[in-house]
C-alpha atoms as a PDB file:
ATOM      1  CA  UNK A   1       0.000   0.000   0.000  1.00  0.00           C
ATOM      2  CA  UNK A   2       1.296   3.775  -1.056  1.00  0.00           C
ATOM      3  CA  UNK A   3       0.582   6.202   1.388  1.00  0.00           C
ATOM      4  CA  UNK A   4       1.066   9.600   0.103  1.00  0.00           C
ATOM      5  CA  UNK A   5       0.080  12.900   1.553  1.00  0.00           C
ATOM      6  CA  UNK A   6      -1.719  15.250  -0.918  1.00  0.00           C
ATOM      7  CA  UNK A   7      -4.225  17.900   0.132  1.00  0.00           C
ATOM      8  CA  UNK A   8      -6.394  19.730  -2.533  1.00  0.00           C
ATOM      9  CA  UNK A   9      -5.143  23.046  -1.976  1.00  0.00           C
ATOM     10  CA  UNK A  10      -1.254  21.900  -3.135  1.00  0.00           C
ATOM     11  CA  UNK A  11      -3.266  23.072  -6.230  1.00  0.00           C
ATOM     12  CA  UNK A  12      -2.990  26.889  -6.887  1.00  0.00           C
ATOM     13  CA  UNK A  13      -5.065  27.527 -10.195  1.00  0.00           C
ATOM     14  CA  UNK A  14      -2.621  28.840 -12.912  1.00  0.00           C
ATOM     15  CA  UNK A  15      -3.876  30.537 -16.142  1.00  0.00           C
ATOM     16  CA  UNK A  16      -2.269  30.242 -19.493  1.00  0.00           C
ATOM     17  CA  UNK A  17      -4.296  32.403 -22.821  1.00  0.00           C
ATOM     18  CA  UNK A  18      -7.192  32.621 -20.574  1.00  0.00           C
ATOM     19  CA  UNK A  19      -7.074  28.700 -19.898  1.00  0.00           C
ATOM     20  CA  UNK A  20      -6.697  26.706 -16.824  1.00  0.00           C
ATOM     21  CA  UNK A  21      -3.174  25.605 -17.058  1.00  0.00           C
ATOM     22  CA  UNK A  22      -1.819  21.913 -16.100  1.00  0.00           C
ATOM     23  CA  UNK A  23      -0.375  21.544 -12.759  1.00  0.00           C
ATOM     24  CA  UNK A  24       2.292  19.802 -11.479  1.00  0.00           C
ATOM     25  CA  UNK A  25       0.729  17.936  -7.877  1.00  0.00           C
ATOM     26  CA  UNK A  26      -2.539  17.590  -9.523  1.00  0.00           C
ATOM     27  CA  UNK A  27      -0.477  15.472 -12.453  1.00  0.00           C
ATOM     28  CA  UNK A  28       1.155  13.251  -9.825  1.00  0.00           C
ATOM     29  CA  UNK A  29      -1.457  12.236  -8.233  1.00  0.00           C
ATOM     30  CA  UNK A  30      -3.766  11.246 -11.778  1.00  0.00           C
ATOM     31  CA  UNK A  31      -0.628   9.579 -12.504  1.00  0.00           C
ATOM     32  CA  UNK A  32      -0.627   7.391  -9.405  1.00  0.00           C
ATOM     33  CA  UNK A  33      -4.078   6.855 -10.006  1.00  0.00           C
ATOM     34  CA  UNK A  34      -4.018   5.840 -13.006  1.00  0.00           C
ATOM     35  CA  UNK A  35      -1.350   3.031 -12.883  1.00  0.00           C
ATOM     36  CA  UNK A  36      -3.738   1.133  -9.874  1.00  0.00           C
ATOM     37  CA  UNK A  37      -1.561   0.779  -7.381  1.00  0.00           C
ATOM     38  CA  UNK A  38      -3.167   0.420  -4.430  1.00  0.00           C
ATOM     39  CA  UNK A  39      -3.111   3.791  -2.555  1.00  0.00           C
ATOM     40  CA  UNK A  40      -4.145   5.828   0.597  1.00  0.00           C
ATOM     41  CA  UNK A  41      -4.167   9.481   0.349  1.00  0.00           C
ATOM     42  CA  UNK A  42      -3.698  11.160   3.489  1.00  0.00           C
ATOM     43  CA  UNK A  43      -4.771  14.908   3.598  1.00  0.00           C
ATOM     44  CA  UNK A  44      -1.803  17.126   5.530  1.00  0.00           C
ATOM     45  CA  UNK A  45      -2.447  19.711   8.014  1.00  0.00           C
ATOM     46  CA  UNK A  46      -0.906  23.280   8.260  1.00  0.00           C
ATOM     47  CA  UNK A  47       2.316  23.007   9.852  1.00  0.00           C
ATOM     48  CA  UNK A  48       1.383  25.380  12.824  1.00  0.00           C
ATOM     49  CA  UNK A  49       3.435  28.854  12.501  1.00  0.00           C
ATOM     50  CA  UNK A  50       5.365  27.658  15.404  1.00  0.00           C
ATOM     51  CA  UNK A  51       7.545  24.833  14.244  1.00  0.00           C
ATOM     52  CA  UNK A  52       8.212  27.009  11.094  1.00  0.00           C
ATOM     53  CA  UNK A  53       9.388  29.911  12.951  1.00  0.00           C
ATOM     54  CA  UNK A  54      11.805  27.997  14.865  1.00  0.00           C
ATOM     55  CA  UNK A  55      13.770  27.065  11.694  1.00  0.00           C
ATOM     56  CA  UNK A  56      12.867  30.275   9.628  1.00  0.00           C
ATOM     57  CA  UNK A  57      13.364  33.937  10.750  1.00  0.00           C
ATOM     58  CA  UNK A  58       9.492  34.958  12.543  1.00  0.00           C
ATOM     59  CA  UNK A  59       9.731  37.923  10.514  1.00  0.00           C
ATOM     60  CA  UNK A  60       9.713  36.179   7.183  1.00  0.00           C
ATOM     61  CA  UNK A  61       7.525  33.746   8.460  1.00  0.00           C
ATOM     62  CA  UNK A  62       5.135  36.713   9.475  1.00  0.00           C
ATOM     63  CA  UNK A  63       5.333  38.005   5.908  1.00  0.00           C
ATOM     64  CA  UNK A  64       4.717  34.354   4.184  1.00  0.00           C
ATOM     65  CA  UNK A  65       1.103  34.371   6.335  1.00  0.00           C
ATOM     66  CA  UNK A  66       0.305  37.632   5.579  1.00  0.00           C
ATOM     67  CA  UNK A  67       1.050  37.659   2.207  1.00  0.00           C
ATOM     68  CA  UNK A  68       3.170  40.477   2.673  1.00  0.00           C
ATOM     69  CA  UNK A  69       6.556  39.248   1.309  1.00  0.00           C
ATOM     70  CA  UNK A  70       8.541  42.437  -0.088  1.00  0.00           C
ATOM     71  CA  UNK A  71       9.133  42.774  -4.167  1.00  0.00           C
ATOM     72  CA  UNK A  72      12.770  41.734  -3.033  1.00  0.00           C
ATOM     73  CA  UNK A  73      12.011  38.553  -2.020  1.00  0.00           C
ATOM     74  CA  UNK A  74       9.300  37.548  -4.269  1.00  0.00           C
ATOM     75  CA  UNK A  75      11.605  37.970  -6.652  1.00  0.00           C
ATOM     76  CA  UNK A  76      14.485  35.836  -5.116  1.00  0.00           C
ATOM     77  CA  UNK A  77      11.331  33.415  -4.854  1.00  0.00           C
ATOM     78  CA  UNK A  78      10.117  32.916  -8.565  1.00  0.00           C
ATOM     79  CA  UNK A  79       6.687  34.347  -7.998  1.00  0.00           C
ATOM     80  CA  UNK A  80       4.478  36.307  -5.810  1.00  0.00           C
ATOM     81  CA  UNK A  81       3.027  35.327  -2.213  1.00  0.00           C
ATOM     82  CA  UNK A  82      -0.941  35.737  -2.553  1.00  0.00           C
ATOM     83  CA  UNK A  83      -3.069  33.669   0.387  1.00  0.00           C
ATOM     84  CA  UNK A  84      -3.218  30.494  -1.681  1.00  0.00           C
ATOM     85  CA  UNK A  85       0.332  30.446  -1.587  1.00  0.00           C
ATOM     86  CA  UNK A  86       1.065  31.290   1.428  1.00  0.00           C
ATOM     87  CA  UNK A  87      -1.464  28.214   2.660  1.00  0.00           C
ATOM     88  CA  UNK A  88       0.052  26.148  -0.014  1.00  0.00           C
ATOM     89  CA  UNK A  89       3.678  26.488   1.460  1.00  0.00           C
ATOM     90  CA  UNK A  90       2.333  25.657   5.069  1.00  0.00           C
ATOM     91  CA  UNK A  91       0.413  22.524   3.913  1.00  0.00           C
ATOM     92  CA  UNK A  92       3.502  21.383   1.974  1.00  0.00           C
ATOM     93  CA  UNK A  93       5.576  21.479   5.121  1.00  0.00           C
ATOM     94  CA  UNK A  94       2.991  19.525   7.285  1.00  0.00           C
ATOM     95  CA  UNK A  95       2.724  17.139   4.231  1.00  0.00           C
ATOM     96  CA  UNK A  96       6.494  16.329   4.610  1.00  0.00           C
ATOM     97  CA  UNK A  97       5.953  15.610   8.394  1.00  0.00           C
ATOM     98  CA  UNK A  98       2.915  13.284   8.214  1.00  0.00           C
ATOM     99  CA  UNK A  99       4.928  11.763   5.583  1.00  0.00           C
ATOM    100  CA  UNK A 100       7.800  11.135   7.969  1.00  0.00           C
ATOM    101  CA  UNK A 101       5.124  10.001  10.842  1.00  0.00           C
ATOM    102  CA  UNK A 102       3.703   7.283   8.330  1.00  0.00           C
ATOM    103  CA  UNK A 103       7.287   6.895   7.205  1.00  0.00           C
ATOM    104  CA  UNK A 104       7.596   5.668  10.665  1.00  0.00           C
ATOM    105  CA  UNK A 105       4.993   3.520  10.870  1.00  0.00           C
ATOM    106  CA  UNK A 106       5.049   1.750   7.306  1.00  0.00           C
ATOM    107  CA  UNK A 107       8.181   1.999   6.345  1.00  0.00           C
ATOM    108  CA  UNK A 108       7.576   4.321   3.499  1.00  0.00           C
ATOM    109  CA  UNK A 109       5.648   6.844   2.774  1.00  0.00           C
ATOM    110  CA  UNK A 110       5.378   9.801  -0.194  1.00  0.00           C
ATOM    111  CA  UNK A 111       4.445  13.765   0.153  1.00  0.00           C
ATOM    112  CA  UNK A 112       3.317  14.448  -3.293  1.00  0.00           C
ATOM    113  CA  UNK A 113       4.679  18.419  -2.952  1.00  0.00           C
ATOM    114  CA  UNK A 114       7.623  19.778  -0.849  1.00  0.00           C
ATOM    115  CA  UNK A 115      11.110  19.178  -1.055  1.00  0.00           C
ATOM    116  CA  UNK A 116      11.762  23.247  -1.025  1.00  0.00           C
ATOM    117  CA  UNK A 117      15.480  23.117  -0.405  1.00  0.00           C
ATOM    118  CA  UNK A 118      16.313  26.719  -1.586  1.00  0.00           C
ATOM    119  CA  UNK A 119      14.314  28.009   1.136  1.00  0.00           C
ATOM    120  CA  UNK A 120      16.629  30.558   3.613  1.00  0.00           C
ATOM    121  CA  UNK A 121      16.314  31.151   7.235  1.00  0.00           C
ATOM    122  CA  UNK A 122      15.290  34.686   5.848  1.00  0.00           C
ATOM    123  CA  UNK A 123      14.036  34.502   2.322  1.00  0.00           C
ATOM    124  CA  UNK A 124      12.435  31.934   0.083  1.00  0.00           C
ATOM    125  CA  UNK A 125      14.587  31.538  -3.137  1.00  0.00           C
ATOM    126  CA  UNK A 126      14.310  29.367  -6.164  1.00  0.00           C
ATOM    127  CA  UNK A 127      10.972  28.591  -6.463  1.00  0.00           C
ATOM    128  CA  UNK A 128      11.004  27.937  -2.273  1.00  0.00           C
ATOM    129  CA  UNK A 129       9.032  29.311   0.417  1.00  0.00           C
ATOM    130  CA  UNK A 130       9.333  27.322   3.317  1.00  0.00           C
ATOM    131  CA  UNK A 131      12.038  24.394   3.823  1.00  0.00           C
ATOM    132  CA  UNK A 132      10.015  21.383   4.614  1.00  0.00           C
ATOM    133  CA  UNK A 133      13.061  19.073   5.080  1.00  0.00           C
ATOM    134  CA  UNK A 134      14.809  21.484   7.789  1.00  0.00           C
ATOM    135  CA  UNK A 135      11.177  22.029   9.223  1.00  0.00           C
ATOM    136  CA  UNK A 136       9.792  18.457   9.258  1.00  0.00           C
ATOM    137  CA  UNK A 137      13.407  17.004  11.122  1.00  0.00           C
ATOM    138  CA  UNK A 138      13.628  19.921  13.545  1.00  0.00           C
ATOM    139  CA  UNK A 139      10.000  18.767  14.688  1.00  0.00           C
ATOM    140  CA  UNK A 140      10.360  15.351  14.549  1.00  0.00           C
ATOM    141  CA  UNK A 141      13.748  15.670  16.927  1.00  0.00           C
ATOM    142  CA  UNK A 142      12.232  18.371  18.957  1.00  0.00           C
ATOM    143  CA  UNK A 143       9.762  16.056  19.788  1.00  0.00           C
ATOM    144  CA  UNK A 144      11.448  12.660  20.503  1.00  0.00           C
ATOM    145  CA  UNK A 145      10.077  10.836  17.111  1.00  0.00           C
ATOM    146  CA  UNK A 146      14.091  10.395  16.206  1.00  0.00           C
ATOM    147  CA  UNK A 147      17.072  10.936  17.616  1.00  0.00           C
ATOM    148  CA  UNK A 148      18.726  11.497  13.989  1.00  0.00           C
ATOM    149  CA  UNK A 149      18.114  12.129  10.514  1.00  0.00           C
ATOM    150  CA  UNK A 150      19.940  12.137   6.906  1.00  0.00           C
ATOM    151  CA  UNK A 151      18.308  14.379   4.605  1.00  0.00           C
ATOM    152  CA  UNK A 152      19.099  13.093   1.316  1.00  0.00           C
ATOM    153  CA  UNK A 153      19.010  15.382  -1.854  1.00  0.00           C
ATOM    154  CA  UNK A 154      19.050  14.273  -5.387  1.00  0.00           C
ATOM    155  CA  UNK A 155      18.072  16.880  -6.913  1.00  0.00           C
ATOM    156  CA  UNK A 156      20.146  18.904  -9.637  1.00  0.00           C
ATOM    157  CA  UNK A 157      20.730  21.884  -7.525  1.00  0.00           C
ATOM    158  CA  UNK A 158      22.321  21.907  -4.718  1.00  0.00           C
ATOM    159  CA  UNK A 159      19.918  21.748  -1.144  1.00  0.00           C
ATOM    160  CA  UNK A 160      22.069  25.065  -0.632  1.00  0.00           C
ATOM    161  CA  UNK A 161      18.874  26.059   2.014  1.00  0.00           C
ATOM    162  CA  UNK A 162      18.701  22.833   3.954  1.00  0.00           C
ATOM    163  CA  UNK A 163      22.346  22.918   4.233  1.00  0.00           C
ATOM    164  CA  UNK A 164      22.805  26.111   6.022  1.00  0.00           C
ATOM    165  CA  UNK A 165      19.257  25.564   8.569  1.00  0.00           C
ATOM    166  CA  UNK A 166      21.119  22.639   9.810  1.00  0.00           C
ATOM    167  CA  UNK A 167      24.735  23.353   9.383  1.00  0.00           C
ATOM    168  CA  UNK A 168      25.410  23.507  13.205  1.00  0.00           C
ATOM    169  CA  UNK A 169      23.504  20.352  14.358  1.00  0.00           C
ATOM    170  CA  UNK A 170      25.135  16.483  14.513  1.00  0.00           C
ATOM    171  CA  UNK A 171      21.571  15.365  14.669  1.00  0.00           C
ATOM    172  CA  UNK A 172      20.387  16.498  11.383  1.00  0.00           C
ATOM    173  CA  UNK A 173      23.037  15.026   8.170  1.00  0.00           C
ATOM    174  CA  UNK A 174      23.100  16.225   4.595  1.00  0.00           C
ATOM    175  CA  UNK A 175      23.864  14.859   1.504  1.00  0.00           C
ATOM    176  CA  UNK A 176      23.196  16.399  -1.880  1.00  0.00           C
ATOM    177  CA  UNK A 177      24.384  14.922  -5.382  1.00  0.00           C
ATOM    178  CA  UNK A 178      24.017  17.953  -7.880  1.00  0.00           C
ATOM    179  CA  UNK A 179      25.179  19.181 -11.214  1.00  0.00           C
ATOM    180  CA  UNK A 180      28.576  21.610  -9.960  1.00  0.00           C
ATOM    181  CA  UNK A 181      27.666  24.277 -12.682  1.00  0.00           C
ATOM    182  CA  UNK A 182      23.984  24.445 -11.893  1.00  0.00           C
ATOM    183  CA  UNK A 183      21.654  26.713  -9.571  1.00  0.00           C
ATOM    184  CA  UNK A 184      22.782  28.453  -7.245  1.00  0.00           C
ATOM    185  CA  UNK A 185      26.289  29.984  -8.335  1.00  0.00           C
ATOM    186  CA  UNK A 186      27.840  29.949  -4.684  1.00  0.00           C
ATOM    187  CA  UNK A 187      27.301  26.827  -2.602  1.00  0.00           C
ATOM    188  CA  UNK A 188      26.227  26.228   1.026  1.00  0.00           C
ATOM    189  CA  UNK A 189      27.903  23.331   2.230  1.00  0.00           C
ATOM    190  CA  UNK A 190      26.554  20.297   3.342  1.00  0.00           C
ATOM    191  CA  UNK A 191      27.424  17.141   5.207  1.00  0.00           C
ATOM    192  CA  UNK A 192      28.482  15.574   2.113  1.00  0.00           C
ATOM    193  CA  UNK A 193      28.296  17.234  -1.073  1.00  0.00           C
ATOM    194  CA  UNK A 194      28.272  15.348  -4.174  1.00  0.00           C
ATOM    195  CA  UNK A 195      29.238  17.604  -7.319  1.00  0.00           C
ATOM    196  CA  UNK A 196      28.878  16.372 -10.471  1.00  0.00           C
ATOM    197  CA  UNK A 197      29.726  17.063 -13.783  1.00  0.00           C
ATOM    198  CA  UNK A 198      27.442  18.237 -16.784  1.00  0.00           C
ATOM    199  CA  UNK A 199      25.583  15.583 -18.742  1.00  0.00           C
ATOM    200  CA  UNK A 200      26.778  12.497 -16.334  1.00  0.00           C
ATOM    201  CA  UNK A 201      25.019  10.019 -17.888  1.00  0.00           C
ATOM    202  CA  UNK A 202      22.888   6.783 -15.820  1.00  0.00           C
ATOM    203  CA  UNK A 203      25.931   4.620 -15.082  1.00  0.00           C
ATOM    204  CA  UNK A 204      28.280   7.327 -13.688  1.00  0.00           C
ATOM    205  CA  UNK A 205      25.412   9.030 -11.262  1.00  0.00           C
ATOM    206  CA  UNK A 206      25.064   5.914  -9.958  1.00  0.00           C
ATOM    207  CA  UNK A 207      28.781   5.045  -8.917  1.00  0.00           C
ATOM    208  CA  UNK A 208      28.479   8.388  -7.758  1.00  0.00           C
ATOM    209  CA  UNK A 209      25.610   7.820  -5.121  1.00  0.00           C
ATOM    210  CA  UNK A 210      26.749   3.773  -4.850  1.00  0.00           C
ATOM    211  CA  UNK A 211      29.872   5.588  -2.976  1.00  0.00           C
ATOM    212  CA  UNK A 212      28.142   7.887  -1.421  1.00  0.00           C
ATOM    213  CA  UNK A 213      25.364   6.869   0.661  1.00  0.00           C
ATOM    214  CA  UNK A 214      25.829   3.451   1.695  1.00  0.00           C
ATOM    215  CA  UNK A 215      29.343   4.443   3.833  1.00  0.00           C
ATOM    216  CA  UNK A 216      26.979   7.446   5.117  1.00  0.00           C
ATOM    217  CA  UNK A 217      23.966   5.458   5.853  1.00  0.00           C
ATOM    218  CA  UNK A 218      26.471   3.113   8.237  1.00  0.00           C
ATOM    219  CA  UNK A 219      28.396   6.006   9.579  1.00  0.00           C
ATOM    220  CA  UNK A 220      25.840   8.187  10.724  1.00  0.00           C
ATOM    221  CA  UNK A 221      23.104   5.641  11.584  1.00  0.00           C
ATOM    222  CA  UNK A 222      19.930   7.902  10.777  1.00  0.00           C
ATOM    223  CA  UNK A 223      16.608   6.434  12.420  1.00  0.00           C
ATOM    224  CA  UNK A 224      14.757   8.092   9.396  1.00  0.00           C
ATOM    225  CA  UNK A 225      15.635   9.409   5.697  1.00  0.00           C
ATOM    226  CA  UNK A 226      13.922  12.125   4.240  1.00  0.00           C
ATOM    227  CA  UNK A 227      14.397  11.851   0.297  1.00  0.00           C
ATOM    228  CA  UNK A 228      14.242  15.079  -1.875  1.00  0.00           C
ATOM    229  CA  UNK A 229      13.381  12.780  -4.918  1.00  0.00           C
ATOM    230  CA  UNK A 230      14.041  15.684  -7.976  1.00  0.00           C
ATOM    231  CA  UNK A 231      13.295  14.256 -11.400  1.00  0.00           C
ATOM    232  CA  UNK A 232      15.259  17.140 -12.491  1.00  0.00           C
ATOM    233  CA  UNK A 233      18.068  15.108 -13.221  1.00  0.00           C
ATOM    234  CA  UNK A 234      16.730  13.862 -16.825  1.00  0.00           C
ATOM    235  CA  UNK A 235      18.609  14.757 -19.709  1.00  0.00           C
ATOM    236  CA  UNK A 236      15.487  16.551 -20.980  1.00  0.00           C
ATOM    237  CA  UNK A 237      14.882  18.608 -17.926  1.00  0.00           C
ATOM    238  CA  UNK A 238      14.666  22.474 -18.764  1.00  0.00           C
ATOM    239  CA  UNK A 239      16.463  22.733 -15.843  1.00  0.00           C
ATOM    240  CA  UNK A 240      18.725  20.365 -15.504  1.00  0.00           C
ATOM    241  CA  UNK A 241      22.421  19.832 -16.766  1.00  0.00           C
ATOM    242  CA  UNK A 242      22.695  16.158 -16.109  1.00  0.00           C
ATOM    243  CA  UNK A 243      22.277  13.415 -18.674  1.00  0.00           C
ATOM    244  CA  UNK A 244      19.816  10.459 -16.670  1.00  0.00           C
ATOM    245  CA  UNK A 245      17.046   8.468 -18.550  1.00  0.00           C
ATOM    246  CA  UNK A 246      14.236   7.482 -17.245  1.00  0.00           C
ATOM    247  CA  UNK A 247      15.090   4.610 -16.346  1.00  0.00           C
ATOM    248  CA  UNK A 248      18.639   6.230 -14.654  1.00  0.00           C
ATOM    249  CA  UNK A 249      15.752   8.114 -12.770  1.00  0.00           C
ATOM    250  CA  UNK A 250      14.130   4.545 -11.557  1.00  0.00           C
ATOM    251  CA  UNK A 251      17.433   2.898 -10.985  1.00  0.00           C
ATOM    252  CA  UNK A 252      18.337   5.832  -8.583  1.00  0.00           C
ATOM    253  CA  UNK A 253      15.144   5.161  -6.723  1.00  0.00           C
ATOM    254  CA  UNK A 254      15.576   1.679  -6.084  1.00  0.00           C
ATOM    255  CA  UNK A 255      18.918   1.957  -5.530  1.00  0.00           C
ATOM    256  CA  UNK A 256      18.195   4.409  -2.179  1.00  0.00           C
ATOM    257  CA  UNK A 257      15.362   2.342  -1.033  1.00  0.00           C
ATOM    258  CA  UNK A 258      17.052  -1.328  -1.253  1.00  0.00           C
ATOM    259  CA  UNK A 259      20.126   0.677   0.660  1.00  0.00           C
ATOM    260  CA  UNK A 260      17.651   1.940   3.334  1.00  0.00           C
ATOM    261  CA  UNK A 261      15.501  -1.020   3.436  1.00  0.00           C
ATOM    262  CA  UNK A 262      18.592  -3.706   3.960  1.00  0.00           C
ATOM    263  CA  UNK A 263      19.491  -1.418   7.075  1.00  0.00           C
ATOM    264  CA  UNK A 264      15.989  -1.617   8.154  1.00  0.00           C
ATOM    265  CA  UNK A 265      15.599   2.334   7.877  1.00  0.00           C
ATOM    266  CA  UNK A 266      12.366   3.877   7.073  1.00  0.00           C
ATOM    267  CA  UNK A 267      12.155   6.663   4.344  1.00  0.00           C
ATOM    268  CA  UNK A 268       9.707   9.585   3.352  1.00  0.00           C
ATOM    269  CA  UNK A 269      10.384  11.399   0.054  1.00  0.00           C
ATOM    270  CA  UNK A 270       9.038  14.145  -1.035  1.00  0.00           C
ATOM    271  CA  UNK A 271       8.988  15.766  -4.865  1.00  0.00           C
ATOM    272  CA  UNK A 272      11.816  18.838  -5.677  1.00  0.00           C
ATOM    273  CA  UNK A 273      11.900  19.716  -9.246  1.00  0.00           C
ATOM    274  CA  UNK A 274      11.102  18.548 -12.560  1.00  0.00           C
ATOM    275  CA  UNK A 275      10.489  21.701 -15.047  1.00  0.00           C
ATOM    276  CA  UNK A 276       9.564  21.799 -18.679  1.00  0.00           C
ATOM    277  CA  UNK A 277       6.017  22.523 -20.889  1.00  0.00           C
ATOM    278  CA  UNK A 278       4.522  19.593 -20.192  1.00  0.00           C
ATOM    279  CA  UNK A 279       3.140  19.013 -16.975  1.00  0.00           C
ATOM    280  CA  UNK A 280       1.178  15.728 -17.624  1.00  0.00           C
ATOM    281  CA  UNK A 281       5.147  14.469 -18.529  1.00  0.00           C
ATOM    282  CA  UNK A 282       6.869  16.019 -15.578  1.00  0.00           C
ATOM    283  CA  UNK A 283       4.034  14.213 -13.335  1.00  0.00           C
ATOM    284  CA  UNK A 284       4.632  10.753 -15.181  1.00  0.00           C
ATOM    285  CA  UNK A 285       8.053  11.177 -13.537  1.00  0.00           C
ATOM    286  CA  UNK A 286       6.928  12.381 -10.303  1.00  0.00           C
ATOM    287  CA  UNK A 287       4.530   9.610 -10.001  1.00  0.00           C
ATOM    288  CA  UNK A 288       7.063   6.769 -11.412  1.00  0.00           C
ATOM    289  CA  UNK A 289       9.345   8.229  -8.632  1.00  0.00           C
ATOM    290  CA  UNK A 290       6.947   7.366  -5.725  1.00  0.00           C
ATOM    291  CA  UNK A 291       5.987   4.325  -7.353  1.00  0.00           C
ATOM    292  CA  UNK A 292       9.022   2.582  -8.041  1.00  0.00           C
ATOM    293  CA  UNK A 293      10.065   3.540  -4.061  1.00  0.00           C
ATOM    294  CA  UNK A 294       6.845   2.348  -2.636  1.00  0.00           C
ATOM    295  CA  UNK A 295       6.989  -1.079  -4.989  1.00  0.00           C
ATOM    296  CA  UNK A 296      10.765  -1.852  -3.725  1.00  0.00           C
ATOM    297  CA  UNK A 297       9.681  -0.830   0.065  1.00  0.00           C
ATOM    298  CA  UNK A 298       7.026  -3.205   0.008  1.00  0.00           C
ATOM    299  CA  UNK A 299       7.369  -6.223   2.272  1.00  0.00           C
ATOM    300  CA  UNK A 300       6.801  -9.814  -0.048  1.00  0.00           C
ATOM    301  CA  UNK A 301       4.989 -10.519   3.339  1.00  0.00           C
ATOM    302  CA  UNK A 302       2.217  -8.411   2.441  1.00  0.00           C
ATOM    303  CA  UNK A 303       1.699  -9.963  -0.712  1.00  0.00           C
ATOM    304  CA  UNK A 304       1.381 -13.512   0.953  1.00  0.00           C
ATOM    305  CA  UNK A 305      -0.983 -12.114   3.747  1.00  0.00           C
ATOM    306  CA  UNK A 306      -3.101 -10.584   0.897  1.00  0.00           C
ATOM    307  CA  UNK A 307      -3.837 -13.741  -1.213  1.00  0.00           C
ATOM    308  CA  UNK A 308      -4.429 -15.587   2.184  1.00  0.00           C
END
């Protein structure tokens, strides 16, 4: 069984020539539909204003709610901060922790938004309001959930945000395999930081995370993994300056959820970015994402307890 968080208000309408554009979480989650997997779909709450505020300045947290963000910022953001938004970025946040709570309980678990790892104790940037990774552990520590967590980022760019909300804490790690010459121009720096060079194809991304997060994974012994699954990786990402196929995108998958799984570690992932025209495309990849991570999480034991 998937269980994915997705609340009807991810959706902020968007209008193209006066038509109702495509968008992105509403495409996930018809793609997960439509392939019949079995599925629960969990419906987030805010993350209160609390928990954000003690990982994000209260004064830019106060502007977020109010929809008050200076031109400054909205511009360091991609877009402006209207009310929709604003709830938007809060739901996204509590979709990554109920994620990580069902994470807990199953295994494995998907947010079908989130993974806003741009996001600055000050400022939103890149496309990101709030950080839900930094937000989600700090909670889940603060209250006695986990002792420790690796947040692992496979996105394209760098998790430059996540990076410096949890640069001075041994209880939160880092690791983020991204294109070296892509957004953002000056790194934060991680735990581990993965650079890599433009149009690495399938096979060399994944020696590159083969090395890398197995010897993390047994160093740091995280009780949970929260996954910043980017599809913006693929060679025809608008986006992106790496060179993965789709099925370099599954491989990657399955290759973090066997590593987790054989330790016995549960995982929540959440989406990051995937940009280009088509929407109903960059959701196929979303959705293939979460399901190829929910099918290789899945216990064979369920199978036999299903037919029985």
């Amino acid at each position: 069984m998937l269980h994915l968080c997705h609340h009807p208000d991810y959706v902020v309408p968007r209008f193209q020539n006066g038509a109702l554009a495509p968008d992105k979480y509403t495409c996930v989650l018809a793609a997960i539909r439509e392939s019949g997997a079995p599925l629960t779909v969990h419906a987030p709450e805010p993350m209160p204003i609390e928990w954000i505020a003690a990982v994000h300045d209260p004064d830019y947290v106060e502007e977020v709610i109010s929809a008050a963000v200076p031109a400054a910022k909205e511009r360091r953001i991609g877009y402006a901060i209207t009310p929709p938004i604003a709830r938007r970025s809060r739901l996204t946040v509590g979709g990554t922790w109920l994620a990580a709570q069902l994470a807990l309980r199953h295994g494995f678990a998907a947010n079908g938004a989130g993974g806003s790892h741009h996001a600055l104790p000050d400022t939103g940037a890149g496309y990101c309001v709030f950080n839900d990774l930094a937000i989600a552990a700090n909670r889940l520590i603060a209250e006695g959930d986990v002792a420790r967590i690796l947040i692992l980022d496979c996105d394209v760019h760098q998790g430059d945000g996540t990076a410096v909300l949890t640069e001075r804490r041994d209880d939160i790690v880092t690791i983020s395999l991204h294109a070296d010459r892509n957004f953002p121009v000056r790194k934060a720096r991680s735990t581990i930081d993965v650079a890599l060079p433009d149009g690495l194809d399938d096979a060399g991304y994944l020696a590159a995370l083969a090395g890398t997060l197995g010897p993390a994974l047994d160093r740091y012994r995280p009780d949970l993994i929260l996954y910043q699954a980017g599809v913006d990786p693929h060679r025809s990402d608008r986006l992106g300056r790496l060179g993965l196929s789709d099925e370099g995108l599954l491989a990657r998958d399955r290759f973090v959820i066997g590593e987790v799984k054989r330790r016995g570690i549960p995982l929540a992932s959440t989406l990051g970015g995937g940009y280009g025209d088509d929407m109903h495309e960059i959701g196929r990849r979303h959705a293939a994402t979460i399901l190829a991570l929910a099918a290789a999480a899945r216990d064979p034991a369920d199978d036999v307890r299903s037919a029985s």
